[in-house]
Protein backbone atom coordinates (compact mmCIF):
# COMPACT_ATOMS: atom_id res chain seq x y z
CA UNK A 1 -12.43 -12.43 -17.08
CA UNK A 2 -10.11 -9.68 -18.70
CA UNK A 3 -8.44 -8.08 -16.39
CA UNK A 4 -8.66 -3.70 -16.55
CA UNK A 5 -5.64 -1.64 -15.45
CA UNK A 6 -7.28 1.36 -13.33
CA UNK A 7 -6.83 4.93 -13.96
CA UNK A 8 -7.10 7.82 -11.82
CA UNK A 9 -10.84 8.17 -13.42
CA UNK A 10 -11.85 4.83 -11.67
CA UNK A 11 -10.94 5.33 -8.17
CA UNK A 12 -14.39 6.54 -7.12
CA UNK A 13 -15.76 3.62 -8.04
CA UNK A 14 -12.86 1.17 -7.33
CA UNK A 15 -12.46 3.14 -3.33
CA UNK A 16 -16.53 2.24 -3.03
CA UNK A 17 -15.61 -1.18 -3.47
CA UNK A 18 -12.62 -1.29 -1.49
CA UNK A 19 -14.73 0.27 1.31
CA UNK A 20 -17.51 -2.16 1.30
CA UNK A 21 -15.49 -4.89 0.91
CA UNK A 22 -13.02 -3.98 3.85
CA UNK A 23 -16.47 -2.81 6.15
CA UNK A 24 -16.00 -5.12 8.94
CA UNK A 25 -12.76 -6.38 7.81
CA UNK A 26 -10.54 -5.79 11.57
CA UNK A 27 -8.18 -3.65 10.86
CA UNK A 28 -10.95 -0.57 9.85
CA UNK A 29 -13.69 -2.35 12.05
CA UNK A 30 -11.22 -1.72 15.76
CA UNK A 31 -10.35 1.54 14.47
CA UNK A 32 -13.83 3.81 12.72
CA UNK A 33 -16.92 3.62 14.80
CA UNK A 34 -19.67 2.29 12.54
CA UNK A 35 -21.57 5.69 11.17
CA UNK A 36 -18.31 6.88 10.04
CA UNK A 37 -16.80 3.60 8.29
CA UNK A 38 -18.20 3.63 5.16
CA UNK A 39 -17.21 7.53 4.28
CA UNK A 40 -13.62 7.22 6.32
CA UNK A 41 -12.64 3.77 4.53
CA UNK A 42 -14.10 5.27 1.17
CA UNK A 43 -11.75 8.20 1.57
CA UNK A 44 -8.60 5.96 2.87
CA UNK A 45 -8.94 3.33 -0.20
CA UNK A 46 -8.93 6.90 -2.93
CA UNK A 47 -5.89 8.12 -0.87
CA UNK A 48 -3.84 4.83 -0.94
CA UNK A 49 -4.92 4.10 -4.64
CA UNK A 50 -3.90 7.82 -6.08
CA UNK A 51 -0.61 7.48 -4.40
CA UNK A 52 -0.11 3.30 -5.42
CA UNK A 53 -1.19 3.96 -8.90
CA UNK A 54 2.03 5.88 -9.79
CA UNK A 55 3.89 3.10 -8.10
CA UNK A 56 2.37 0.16 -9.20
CA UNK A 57 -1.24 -0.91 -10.79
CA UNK A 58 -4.55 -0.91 -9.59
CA UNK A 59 -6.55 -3.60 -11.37
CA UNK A 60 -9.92 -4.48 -11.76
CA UNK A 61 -12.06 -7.77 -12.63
CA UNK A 62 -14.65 -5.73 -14.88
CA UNK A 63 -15.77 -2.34 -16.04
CA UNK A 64 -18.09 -2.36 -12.80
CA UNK A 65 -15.35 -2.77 -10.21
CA UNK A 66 -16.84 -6.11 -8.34
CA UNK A 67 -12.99 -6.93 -7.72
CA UNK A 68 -10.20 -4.75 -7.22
CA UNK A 69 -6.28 -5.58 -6.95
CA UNK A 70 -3.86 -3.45 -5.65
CA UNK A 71 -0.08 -4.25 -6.71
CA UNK A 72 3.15 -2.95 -6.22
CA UNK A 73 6.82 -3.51 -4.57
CA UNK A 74 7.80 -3.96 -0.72
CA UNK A 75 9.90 -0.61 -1.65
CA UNK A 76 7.49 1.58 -3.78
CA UNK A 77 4.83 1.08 -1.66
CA UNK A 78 6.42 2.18 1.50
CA UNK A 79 3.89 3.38 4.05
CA UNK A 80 1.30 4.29 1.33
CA UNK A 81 -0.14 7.55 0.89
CA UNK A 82 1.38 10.92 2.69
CA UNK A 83 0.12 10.99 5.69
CA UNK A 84 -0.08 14.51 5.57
CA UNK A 85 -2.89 14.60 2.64
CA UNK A 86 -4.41 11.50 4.31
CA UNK A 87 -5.05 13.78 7.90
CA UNK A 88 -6.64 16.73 6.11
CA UNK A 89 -9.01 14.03 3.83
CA UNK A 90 -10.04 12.52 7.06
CA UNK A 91 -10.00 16.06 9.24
CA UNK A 92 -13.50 15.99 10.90
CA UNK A 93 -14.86 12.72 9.48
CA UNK A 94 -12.83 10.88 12.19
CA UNK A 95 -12.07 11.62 15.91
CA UNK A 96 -8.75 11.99 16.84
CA UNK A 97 -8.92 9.01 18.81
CA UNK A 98 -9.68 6.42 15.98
CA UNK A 99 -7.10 8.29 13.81
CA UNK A 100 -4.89 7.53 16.25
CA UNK A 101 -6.13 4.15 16.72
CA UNK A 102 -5.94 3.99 12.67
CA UNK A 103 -1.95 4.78 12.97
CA UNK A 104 -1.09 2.41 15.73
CA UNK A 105 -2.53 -0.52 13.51
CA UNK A 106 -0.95 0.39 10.28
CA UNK A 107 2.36 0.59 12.20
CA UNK A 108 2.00 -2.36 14.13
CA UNK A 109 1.51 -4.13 10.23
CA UNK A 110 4.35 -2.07 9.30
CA UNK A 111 6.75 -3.19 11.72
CA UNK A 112 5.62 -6.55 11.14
CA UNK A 113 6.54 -6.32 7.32
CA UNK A 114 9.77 -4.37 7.45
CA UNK A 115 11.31 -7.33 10.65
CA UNK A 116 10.78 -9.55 7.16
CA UNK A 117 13.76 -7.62 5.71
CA UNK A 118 12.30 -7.78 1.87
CA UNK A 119 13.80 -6.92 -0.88
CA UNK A 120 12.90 -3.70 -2.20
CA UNK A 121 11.21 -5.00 -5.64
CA UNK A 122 9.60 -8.16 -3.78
CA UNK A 123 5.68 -7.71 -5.24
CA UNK A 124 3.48 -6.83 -2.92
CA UNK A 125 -0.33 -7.23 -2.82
CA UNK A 126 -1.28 -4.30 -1.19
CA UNK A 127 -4.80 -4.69 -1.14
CA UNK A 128 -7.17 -7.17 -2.88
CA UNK A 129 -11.28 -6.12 -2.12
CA UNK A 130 -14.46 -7.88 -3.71
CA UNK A 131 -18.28 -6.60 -3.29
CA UNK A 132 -19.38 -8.84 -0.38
CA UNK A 133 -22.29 -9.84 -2.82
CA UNK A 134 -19.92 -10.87 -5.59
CA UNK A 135 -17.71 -12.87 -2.99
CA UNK A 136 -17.11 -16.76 -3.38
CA UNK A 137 -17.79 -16.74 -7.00
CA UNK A 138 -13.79 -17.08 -7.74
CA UNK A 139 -13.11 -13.04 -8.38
CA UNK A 140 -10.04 -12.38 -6.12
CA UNK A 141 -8.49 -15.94 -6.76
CA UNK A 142 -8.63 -14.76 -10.52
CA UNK A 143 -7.35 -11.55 -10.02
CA UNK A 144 -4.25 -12.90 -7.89
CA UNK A 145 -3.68 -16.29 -10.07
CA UNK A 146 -3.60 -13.70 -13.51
CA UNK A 147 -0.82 -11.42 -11.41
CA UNK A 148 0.97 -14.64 -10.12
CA UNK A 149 1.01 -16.14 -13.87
CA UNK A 150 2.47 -12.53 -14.99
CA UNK A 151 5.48 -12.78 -12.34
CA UNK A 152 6.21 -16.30 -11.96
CA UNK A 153 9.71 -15.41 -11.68
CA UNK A 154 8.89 -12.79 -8.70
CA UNK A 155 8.45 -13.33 -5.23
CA UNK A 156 5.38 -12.18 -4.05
CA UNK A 157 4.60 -10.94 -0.68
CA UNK A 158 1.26 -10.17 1.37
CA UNK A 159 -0.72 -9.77 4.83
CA UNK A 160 -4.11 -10.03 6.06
CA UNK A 161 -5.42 -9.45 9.21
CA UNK A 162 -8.15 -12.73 9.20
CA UNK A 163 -7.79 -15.82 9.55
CA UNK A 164 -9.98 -16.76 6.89
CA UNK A 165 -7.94 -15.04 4.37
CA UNK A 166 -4.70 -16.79 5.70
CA UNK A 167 -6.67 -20.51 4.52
CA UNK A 168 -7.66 -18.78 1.32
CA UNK A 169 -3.86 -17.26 0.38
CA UNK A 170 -2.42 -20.20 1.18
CA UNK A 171 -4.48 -22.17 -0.80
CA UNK A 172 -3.20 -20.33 -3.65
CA UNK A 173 0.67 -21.40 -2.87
CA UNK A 174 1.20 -18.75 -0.28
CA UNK A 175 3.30 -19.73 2.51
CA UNK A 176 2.62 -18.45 5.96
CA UNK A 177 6.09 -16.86 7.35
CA UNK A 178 5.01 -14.69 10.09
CA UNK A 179 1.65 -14.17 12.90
CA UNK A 180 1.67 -11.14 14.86
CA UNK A 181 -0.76 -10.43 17.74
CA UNK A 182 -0.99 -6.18 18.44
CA UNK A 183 -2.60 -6.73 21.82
CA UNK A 184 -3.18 -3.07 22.48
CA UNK A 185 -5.61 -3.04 19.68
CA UNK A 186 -6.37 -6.54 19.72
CA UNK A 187 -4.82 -6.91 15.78
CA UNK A 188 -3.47 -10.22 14.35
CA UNK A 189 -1.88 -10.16 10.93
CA UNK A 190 -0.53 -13.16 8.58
CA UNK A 191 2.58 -12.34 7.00
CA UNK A 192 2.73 -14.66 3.68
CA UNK A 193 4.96 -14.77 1.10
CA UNK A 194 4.84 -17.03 -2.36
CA UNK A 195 8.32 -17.59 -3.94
CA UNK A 196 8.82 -18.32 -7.35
């Protein structure tokens, strides 16, 4: 597999995937009611991958998109995209409430990652998606074992919110450093990092 840098031309394509992959992943599952999901998390993915591909790369196992990788640093990445341009994407597609909902969760993972006190430059997986039908044949571990090759000298940070995911990052040399449980919106994220 050869690995394509993404460009602002493939993030139709590349936010479809994110949003089927991410579908009933928890974070977007507690906070969009189902007839909404698709359209909402379609929309978030284009947001956060305009704004991260100034400040980092979006990469892609193929021409098609099955896998997307989103990298950048602890500090570039920040919160993502402005939340200002985020509200009037979603204005009307969401209720109020999940928006709301939406926010609490990202800041819950947000305070979880900045009580880490990273390093600015520490790279950061910000997102890593698959087509569920193209899952288990070895795409994401590719796309993360390419990236970790690249930086071997970096320390490399990530979180998930399932457990699943914890097994599978830590079968790759990630160490677990922090578990988080947001009990308002019932929200558990893994905190892993893999040093150098």
């Amino acid at each position: 597999m050869t690995v394509k840098i993404l460009e602002s031309d493939d993030l139709e394509t590349a936010s479809r995937t994110f949003a089927s992959a991410y579908f009933n992943y928890p974070f977007p599952s507690l906070s969009i009611a189902e007839p909404r999901r698709m359209e909402c998390l379609e929309i978030l993915f284009r947001s956060e991958m305009e704004y991260l591909i100034k400040h980092g790369t979006v990469e892609a196992d193929s021409e098609d998109c099955s896998g997307i990788a989103v990298w950048s640093t602890v500090g570039a990445a920040g919160s993502g995209a402005p939340a200002t341009s985020l509200i009037r994407r979603l204005f009307g597609k969401m209720k109020i409430s999940e928006m709301i909902h939406l926010a609490r969760n990202s800041y819950a993972v947000g305070k979880g990652r900045r009580s880490l006190n990273l390093p600015d430059d520490t790279l950061y997986l910000y997102a890593i998606g698959v087509l569920p039908e193209m899952q288990g044949k070895g795409i994401a571990s590719k796309l993360i074992l390419d990236k970790l090759a690249e930086c071997s000298n970096q320390t490399v940070y990530l979180e998930t919110n399932t457990e699943h995911n914890c097994k599978f990052y830590q079968n790759l040399g990630f160490e677990l450093v922090l578990k988080t449980y947001y009990q308002k919106n019932n929200l558990t994220t893994w905190y892993l990092i893999k040093h150098p």
